[in-house]
N, C-alpha and C. Protein backbone atom coordinates (compact mmCIF):
# COMPACT_ATOMS: atom_id res chain seq x y z
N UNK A 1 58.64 67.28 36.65
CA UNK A 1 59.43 68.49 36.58
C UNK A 1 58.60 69.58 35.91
N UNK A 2 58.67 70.84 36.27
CA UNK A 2 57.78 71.86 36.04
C UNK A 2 59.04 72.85 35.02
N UNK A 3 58.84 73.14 34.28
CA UNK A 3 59.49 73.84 32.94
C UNK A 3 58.71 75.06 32.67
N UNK A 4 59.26 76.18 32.74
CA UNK A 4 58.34 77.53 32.39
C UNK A 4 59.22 78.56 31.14
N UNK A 5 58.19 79.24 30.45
CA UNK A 5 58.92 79.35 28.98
C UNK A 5 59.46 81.09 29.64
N UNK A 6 60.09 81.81 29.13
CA UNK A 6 59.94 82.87 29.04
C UNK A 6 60.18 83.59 27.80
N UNK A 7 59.25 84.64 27.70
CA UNK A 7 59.19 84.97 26.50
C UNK A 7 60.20 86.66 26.47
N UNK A 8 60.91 86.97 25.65
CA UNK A 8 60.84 88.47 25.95
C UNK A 8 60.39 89.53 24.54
N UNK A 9 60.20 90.22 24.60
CA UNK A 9 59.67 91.24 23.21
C UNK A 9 60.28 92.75 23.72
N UNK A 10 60.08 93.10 22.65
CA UNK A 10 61.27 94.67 23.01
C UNK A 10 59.91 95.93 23.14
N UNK A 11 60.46 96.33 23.80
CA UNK A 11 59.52 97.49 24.43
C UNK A 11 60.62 98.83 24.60
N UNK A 12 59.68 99.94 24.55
CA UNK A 12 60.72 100.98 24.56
C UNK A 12 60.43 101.65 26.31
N UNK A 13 61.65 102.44 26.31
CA UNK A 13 61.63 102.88 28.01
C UNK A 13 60.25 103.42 28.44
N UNK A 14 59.97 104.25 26.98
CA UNK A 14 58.66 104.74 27.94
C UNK A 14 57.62 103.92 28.02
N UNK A 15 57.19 103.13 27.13
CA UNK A 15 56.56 101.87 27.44
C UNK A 15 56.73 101.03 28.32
N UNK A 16 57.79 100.72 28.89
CA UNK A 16 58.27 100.24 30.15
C UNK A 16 57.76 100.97 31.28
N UNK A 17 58.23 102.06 31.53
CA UNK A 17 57.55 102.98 32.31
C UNK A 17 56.86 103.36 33.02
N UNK A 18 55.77 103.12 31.84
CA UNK A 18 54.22 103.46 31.84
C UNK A 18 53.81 102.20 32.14
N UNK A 19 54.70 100.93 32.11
CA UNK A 19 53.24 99.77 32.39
C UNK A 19 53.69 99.57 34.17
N UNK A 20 55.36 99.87 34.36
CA UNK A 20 55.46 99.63 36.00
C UNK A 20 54.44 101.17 36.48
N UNK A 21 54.61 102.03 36.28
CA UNK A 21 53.89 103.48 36.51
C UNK A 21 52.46 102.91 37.17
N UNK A 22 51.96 102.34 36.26
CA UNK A 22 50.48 101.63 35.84
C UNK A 22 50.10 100.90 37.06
N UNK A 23 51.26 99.36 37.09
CA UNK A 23 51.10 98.71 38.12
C UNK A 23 51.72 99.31 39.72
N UNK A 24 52.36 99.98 39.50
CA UNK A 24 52.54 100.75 41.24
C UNK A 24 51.53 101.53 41.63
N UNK A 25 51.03 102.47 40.81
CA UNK A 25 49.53 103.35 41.10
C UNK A 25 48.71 102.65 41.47
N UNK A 26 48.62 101.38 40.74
CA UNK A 26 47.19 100.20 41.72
C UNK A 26 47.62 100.05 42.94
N UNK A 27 48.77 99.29 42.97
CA UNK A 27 49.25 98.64 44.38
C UNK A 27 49.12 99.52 45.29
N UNK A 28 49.39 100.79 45.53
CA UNK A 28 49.34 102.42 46.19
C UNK A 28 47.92 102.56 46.18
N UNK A 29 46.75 102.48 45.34
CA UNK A 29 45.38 102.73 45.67
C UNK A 29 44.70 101.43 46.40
N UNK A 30 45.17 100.27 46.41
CA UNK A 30 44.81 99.26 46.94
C UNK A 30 45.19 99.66 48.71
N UNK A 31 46.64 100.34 48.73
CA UNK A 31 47.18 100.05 50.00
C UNK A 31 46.51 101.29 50.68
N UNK A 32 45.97 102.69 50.23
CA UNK A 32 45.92 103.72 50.78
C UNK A 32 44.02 102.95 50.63
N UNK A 33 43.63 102.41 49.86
CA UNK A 33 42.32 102.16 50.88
C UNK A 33 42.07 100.88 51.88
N UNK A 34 43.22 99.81 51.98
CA UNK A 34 43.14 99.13 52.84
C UNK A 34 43.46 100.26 54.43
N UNK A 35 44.73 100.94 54.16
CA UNK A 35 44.95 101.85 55.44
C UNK A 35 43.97 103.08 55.95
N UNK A 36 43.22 103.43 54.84
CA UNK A 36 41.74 104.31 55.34
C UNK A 36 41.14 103.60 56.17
N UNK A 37 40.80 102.26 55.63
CA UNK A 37 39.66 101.26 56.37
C UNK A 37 40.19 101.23 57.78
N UNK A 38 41.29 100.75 57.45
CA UNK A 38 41.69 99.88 59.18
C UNK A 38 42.18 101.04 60.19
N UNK A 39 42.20 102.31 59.61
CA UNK A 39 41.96 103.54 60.79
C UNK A 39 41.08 104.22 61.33
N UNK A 40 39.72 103.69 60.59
CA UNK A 40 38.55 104.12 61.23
C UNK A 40 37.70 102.95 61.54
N UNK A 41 38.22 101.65 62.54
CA UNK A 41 37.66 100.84 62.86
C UNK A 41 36.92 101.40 64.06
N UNK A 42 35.61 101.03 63.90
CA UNK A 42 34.58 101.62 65.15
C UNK A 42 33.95 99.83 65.74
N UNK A 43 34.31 100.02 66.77
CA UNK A 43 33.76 98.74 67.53
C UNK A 43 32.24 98.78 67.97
N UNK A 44 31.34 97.96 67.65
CA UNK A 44 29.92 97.66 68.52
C UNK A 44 30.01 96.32 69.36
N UNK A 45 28.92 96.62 70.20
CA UNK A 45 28.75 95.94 70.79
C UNK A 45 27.49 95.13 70.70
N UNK A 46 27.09 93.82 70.82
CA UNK A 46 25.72 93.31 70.58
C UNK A 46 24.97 94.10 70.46
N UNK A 47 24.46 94.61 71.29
CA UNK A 47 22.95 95.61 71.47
C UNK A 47 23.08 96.78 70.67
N UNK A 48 24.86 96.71 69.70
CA UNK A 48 24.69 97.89 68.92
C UNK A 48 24.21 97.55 67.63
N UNK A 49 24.95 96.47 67.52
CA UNK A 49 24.26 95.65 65.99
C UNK A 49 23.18 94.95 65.98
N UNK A 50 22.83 94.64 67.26
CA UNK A 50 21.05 94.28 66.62
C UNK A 50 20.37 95.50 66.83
N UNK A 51 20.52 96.58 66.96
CA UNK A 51 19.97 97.82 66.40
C UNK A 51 19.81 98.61 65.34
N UNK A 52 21.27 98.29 65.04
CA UNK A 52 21.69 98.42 63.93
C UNK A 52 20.85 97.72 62.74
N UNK A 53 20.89 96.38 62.84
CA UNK A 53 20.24 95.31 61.88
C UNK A 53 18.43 95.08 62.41
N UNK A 54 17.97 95.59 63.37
CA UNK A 54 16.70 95.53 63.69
C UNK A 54 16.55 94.18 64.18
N UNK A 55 17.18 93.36 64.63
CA UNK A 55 17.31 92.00 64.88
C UNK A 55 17.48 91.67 66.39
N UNK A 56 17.11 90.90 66.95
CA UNK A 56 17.39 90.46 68.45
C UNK A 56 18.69 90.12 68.43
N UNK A 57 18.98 90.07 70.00
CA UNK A 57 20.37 89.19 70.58
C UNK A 57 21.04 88.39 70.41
N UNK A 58 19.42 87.88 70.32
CA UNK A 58 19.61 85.75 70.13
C UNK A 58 19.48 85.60 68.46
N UNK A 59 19.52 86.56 67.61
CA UNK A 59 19.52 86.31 66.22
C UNK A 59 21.26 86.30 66.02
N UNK A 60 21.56 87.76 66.90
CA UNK A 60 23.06 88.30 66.97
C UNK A 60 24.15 87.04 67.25
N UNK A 61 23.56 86.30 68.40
CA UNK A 61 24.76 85.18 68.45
C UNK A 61 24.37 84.18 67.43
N UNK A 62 23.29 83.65 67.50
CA UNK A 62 23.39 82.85 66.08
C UNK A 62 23.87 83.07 64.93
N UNK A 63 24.21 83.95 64.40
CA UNK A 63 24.81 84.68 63.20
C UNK A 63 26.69 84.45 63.72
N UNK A 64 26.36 85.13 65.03
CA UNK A 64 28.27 84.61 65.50
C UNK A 64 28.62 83.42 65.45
N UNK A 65 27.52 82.12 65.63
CA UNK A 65 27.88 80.50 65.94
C UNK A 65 27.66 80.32 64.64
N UNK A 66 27.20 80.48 63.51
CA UNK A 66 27.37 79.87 62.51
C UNK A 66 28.37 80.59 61.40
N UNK A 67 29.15 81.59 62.06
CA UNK A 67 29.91 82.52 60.79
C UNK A 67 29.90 83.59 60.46
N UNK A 68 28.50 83.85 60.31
CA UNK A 68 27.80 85.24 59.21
C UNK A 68 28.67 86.29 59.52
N UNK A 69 28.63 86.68 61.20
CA UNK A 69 28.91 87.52 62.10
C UNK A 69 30.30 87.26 62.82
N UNK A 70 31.49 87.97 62.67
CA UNK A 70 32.43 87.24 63.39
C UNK A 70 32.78 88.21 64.46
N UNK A 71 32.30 88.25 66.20
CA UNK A 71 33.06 89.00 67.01
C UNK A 71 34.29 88.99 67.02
N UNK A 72 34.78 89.87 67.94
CA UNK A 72 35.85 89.94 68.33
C UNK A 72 35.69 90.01 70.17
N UNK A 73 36.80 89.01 70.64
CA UNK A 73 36.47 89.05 71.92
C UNK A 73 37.35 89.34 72.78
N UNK A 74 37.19 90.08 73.66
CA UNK A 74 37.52 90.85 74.30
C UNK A 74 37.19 90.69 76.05
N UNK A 75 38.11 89.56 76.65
CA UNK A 75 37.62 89.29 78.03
C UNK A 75 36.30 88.19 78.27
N UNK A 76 35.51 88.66 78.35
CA UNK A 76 33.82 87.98 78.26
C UNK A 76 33.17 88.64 77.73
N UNK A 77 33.11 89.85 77.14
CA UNK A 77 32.69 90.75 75.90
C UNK A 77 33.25 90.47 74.36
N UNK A 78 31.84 90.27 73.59
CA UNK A 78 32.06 90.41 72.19
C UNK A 78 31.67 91.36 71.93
N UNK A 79 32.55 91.78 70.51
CA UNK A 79 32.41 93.10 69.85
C UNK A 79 32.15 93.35 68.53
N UNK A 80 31.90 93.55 67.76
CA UNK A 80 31.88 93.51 66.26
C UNK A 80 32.17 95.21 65.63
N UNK A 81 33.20 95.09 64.67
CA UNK A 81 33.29 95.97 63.40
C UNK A 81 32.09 96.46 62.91
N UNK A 82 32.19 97.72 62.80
CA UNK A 82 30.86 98.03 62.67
C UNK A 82 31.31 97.87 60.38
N UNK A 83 32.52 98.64 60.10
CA UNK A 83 32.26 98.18 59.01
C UNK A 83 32.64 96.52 58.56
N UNK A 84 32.99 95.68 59.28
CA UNK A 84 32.42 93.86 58.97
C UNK A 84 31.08 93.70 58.56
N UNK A 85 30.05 94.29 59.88
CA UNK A 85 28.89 94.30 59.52
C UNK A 85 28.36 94.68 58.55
N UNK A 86 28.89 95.99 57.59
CA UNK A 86 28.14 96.77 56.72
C UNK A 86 28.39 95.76 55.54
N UNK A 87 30.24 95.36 55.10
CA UNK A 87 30.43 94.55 54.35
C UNK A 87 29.21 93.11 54.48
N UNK A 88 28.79 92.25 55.55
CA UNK A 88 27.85 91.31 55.40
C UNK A 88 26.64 91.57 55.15
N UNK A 89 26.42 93.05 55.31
CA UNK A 89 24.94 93.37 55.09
C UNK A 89 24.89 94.05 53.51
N UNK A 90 26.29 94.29 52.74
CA UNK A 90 26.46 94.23 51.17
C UNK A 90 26.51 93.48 50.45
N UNK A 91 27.11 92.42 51.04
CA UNK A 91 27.60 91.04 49.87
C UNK A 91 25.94 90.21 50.14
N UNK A 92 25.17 90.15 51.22
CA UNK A 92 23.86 89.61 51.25
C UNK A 92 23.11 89.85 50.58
N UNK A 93 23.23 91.80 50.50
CA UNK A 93 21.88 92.59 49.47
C UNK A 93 22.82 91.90 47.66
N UNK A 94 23.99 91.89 47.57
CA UNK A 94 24.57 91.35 46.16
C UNK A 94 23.85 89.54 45.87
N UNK A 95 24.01 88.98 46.80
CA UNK A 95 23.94 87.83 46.94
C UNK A 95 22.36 87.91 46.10
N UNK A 96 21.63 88.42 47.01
CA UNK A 96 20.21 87.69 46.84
C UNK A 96 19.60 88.72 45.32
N UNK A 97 20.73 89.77 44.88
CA UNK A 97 20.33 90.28 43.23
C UNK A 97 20.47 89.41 42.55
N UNK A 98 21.48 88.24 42.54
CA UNK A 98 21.98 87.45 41.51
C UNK A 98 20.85 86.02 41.34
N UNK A 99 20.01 86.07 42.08
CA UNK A 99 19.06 84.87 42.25
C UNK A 99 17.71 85.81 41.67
């Protein structure tokens, strides 16, 4: 059986306030930059991102078969996010500072 305590302590209104105030302003900057992102999705196509990345074709699908790279497919056409790509080509340049 799982038992949880609750505690309460007295706080005044405006202290109250100010800490929901606090936590809705995040939730609202979280949501207004998730909805920036996902309205300026720009689609590439292979030959755009290994241009992009200076990389061949056959680097491009290998990166899709093991993960790195995740298309999106579309018929018999893959496509890729151009900002997916930028995000894998950030967390890589982070990755290899920490080593």
């Amino acid at each position: 059986m799982i038992t949880k305590t609750v505690q309460i302590t007295e706080v005044t209104i405006e202290e109250l306030s100010d800490k929901i105030a606090d936590k809705l302003l995040l939730k609202i900057e979280v949501y207004l930059k998730d909805l920036s992102k996902s309205r300026n999705v720009q689609l590439l196509k292979r030959k755009e991102v290994a241009d992009l990345l200076r990389v061949s074709l056959v680097t491009i699908d290998a990166w899709s078969r093991i993960g790195l790279i995740n298309p999106i497919r579309m018929g018999n056409k893959k496509f890729f996010k151009k900002q997916d790509i930028l995000d894998v080509l950030e967390q890589q340049t982070i990755n290899k500072k920490q080593y």
